[in-house]
N, C-alpha and C. Protein backbone atom coordinates (compact mmCIF):
# COMPACT_ATOMS: atom_id res chain seq x y z
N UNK A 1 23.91 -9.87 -9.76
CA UNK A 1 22.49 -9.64 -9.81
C UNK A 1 22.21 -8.31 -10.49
N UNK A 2 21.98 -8.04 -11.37
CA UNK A 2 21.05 -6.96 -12.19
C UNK A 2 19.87 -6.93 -12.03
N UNK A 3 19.65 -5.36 -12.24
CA UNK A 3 18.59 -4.57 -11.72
C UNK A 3 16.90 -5.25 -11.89
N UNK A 4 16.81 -6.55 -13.22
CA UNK A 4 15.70 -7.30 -13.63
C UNK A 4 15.35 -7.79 -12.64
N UNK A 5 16.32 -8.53 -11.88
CA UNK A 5 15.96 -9.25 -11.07
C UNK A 5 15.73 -9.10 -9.80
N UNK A 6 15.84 -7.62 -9.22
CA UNK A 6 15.18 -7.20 -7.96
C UNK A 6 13.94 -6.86 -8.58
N UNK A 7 13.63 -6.25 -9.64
CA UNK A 7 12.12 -5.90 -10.43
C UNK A 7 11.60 -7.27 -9.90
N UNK A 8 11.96 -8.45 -10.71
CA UNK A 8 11.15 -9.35 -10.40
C UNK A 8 10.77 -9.64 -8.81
N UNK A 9 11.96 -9.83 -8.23
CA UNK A 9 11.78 -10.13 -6.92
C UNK A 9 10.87 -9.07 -6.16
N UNK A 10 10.93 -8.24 -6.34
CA UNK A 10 9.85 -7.29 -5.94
C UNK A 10 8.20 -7.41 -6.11
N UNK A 11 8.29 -7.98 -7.63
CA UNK A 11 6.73 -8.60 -8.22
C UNK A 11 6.50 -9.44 -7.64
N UNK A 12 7.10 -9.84 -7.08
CA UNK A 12 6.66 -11.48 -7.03
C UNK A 12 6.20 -11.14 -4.88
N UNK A 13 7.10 -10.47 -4.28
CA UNK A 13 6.54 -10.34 -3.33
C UNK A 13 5.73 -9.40 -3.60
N UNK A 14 5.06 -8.03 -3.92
CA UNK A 14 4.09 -7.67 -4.21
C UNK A 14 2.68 -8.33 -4.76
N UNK A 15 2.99 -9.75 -5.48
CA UNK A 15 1.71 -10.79 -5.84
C UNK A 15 1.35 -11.18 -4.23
N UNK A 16 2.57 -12.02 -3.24
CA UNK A 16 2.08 -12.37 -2.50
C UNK A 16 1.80 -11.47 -1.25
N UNK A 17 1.39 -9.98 -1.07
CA UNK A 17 0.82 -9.38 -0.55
C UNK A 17 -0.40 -9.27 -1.05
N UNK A 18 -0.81 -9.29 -2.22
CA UNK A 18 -2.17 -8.76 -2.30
C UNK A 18 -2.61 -10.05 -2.41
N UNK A 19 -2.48 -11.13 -2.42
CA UNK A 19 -3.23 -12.52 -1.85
C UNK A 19 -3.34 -12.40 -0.70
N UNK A 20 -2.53 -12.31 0.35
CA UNK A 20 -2.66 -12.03 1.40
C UNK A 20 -3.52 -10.88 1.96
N UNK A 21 -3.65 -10.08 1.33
CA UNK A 21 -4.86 -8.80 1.73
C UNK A 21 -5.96 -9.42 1.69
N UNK A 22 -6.37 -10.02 -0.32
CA UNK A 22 -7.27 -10.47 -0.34
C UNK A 22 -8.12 -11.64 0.18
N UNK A 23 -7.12 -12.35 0.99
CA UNK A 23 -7.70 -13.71 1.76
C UNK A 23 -8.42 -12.89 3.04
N UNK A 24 -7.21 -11.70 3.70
CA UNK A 24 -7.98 -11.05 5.17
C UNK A 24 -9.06 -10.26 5.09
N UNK A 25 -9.05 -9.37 3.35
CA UNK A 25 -10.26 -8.98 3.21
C UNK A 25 -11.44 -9.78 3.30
N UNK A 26 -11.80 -11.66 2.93
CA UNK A 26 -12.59 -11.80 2.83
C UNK A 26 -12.77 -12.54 3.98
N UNK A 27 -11.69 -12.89 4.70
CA UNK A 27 -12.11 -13.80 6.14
C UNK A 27 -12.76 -12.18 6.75
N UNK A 28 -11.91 -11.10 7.13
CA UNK A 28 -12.95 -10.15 7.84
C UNK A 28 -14.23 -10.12 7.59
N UNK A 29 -15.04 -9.76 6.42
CA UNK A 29 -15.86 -9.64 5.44
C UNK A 29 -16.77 -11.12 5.95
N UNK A 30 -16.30 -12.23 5.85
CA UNK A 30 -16.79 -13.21 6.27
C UNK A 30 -17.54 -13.55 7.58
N UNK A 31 -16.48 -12.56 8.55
CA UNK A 31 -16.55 -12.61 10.30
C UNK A 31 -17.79 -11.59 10.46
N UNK A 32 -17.78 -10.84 9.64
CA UNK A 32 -19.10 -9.76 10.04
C UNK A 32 -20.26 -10.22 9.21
N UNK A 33 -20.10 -11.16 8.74
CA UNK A 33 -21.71 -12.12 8.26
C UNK A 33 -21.75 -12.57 9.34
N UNK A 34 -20.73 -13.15 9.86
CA UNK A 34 -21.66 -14.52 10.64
C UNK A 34 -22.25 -13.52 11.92
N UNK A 35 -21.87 -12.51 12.32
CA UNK A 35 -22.48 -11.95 13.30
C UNK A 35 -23.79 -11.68 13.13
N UNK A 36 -23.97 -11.64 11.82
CA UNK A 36 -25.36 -11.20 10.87
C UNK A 36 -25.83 -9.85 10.94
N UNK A 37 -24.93 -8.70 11.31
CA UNK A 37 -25.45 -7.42 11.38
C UNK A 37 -24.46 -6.57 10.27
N UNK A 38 -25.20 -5.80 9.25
CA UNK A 38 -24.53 -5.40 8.16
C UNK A 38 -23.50 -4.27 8.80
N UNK A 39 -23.45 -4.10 10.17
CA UNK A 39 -22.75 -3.00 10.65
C UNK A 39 -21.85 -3.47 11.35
N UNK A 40 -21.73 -4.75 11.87
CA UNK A 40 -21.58 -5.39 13.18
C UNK A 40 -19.76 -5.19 13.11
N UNK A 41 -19.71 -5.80 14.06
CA UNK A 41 -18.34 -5.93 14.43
C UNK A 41 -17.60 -7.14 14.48
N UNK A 42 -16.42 -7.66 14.22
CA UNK A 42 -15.98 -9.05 13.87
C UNK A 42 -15.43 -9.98 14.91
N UNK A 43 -16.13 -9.73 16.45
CA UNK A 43 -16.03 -10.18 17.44
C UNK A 43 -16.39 -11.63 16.98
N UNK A 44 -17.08 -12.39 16.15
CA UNK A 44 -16.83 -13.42 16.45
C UNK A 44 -16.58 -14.65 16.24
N UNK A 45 -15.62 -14.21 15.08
CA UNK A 45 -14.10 -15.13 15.14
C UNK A 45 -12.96 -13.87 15.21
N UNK A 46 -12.22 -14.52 16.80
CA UNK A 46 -11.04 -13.54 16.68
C UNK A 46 -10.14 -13.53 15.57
N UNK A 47 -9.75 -14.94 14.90
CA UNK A 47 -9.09 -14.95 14.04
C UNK A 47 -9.21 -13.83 12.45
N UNK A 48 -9.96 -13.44 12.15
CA UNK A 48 -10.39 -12.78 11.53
C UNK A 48 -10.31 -11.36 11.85
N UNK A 49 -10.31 -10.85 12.71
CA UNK A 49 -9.69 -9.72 13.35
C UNK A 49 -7.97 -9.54 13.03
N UNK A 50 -7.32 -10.81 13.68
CA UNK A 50 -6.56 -10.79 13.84
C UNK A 50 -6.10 -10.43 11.93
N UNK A 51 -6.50 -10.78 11.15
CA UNK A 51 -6.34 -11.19 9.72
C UNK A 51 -6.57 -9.68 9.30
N UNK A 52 -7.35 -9.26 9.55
CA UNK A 52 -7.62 -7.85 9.72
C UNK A 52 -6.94 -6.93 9.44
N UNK A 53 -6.15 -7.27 10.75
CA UNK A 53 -4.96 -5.94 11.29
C UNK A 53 -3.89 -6.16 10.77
N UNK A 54 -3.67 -7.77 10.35
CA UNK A 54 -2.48 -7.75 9.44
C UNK A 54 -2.56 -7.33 8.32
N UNK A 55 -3.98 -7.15 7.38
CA UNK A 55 -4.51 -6.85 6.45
C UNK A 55 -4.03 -5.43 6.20
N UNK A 56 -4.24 -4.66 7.36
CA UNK A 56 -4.08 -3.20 7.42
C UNK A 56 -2.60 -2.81 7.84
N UNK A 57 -1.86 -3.46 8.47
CA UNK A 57 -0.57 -3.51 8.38
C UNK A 57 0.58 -3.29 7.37
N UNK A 58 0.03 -4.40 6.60
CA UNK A 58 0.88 -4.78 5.22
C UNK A 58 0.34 -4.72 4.10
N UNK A 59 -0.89 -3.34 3.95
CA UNK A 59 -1.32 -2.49 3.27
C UNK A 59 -0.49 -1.32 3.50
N UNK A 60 -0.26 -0.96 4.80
CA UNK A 60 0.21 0.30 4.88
C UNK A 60 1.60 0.26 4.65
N UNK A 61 2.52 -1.20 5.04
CA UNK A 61 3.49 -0.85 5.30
C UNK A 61 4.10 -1.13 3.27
N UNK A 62 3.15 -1.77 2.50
CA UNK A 62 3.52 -1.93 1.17
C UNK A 62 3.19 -0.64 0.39
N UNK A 63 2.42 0.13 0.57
CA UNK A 63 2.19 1.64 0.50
C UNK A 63 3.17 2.20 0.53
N UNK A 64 3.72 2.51 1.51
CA UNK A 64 5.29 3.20 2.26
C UNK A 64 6.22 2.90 1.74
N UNK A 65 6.61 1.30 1.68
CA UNK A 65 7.85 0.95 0.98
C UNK A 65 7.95 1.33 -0.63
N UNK A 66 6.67 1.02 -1.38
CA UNK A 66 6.09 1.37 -2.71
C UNK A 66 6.64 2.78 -2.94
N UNK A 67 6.01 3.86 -2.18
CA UNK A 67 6.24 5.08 -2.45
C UNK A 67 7.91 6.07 -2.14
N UNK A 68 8.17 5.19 -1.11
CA UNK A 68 9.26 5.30 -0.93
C UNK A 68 10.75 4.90 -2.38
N UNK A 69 10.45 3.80 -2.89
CA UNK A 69 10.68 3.03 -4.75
C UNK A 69 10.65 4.44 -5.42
N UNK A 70 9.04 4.84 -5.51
CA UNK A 70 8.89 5.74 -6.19
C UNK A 70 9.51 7.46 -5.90
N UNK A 71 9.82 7.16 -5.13
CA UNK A 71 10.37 8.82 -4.56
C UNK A 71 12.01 8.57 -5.21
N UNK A 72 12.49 7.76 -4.74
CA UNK A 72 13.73 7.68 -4.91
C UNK A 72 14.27 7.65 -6.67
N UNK A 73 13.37 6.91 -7.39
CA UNK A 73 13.41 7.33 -8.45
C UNK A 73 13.34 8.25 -9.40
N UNK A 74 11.92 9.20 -8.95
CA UNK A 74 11.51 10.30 -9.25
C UNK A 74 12.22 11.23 -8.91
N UNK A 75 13.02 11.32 -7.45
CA UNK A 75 13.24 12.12 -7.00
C UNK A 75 14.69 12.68 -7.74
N UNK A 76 15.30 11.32 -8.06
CA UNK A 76 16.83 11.48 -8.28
C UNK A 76 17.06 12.01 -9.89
N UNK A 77 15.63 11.99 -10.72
CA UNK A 77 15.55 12.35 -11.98
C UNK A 77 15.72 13.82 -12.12
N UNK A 78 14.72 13.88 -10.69
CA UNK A 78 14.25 15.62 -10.55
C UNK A 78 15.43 16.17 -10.48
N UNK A 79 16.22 15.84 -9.43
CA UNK A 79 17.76 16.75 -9.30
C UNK A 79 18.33 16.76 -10.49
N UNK A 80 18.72 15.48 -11.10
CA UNK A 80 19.07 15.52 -12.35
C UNK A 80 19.00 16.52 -13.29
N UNK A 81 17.27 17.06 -13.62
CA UNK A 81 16.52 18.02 -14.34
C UNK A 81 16.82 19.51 -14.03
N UNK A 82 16.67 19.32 -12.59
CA UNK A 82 17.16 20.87 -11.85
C UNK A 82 18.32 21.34 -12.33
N UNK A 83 19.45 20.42 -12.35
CA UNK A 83 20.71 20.27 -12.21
C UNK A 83 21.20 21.22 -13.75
N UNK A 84 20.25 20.18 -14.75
CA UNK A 84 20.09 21.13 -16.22
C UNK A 84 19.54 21.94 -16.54
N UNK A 85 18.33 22.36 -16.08
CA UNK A 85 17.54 23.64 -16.31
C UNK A 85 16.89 24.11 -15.11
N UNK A 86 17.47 24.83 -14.06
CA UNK A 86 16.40 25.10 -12.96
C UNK A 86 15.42 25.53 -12.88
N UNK A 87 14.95 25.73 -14.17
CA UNK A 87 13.44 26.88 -14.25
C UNK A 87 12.53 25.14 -14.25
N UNK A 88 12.70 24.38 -14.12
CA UNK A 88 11.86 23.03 -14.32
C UNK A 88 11.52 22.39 -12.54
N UNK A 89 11.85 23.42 -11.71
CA UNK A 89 11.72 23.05 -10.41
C UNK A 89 10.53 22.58 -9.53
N UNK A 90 9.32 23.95 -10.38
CA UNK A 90 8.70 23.55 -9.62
C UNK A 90 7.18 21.80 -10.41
N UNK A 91 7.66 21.76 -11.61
CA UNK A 91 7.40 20.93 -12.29
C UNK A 91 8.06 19.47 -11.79
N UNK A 92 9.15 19.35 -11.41
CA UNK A 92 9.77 18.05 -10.95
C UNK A 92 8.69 17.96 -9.41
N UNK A 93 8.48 19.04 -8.75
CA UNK A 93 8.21 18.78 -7.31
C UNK A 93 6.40 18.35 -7.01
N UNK A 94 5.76 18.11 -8.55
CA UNK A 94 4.57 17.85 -8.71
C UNK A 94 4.80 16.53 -8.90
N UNK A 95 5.92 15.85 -10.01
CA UNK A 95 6.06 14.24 -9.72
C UNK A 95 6.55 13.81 -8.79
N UNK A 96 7.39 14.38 -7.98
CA UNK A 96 7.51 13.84 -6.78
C UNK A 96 6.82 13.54 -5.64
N UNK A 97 5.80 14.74 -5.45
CA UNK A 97 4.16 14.65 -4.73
C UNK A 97 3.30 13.30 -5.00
N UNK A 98 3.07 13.16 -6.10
CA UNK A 98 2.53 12.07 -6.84
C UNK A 98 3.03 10.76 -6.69
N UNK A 99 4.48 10.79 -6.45
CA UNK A 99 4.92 9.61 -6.03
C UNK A 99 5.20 9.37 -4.29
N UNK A 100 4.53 10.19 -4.12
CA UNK A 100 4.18 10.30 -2.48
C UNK A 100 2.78 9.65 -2.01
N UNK A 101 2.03 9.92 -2.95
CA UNK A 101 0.58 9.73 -2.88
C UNK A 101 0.57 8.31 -2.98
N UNK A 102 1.17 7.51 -3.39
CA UNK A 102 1.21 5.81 -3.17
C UNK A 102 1.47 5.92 -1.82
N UNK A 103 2.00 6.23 -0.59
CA UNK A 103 1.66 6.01 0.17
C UNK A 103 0.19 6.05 1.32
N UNK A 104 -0.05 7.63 0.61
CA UNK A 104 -1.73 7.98 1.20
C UNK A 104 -2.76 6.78 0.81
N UNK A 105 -2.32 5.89 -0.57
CA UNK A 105 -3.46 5.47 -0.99
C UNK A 105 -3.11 3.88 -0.01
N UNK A 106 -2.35 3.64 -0.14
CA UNK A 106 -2.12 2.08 1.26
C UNK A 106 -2.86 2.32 2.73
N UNK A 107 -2.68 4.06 2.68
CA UNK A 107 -3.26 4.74 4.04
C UNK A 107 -4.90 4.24 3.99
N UNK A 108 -4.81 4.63 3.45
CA UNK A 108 -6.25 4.70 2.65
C UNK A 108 -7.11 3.18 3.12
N UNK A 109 -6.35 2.35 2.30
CA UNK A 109 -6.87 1.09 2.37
C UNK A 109 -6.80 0.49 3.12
N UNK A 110 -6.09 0.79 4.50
CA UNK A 110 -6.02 0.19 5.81
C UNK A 110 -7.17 0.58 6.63
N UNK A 111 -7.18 1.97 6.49
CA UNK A 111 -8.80 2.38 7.03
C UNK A 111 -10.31 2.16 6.71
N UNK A 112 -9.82 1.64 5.39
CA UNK A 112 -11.18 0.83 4.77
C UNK A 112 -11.33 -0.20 5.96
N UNK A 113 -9.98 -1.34 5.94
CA UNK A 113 -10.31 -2.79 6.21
C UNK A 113 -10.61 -2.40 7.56
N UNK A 114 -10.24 -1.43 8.33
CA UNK A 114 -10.51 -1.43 9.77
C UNK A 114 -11.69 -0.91 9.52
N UNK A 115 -11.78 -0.50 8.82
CA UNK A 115 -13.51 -0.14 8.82
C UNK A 115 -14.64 -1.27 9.27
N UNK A 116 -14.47 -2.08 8.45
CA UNK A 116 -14.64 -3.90 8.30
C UNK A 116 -14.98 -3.97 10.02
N UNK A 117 -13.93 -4.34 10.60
CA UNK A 117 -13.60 -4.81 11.51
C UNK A 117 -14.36 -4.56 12.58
């Protein structure tokens, strides 16, 4: 197995997470119509709750794993770089931040959908 083919395999479960977001985004979204209050709460279909939290789950937890990809990559370049010129230190430790921030932003979007909720 070469490295293409965890890429792919990776895409391909990354497609079927964000179908999956986007179905719980709109059943939540859905559950707080029928209550009919633009503020309301999604008491009533539990199922949709429930869709919810998985929503916000496997936002956060594809965030994490994502950034985690990205650290390890970034990160192992950075030493690399250090390794050849150390005056480039504190320049590597700005892409590595950045590839941290894929996780804040999954953060992010879980607190949206519970927002929803």
């Amino acid at each position: 197995m070469g490295r293409n083919s965890g890429v792919k395999r990776f895409m391909a479960v990354s497609f079927v997470l964000v179908v999956l977001l986007t179905v719980s985004v709109v059943l939540a979204s859905s559950a707080r119509a029928a209550v009919g209050e633009p503020g309301g709460s999604a008491s009533a279909d539990p199922g949709a709750v429930k869709w919810a939290f998985l929503a916000a789950a496997i936002s956060t937890a594809a965030g994490c794993v994502g950034a985690g990809i990205a650290v390890a990559y970034v990160g192992a370049a950075a030493v690399g770089a250090v390794g050849e010129r150390p005056e480039v230190a504190g320049r590597t430790l700005i892409f590595v931040g950045l590839a941290e921030g894929i996780a804040i932003y999954g953060l992010i979007i879980a607190l949206m959908i519970l927002a929803k909720v």
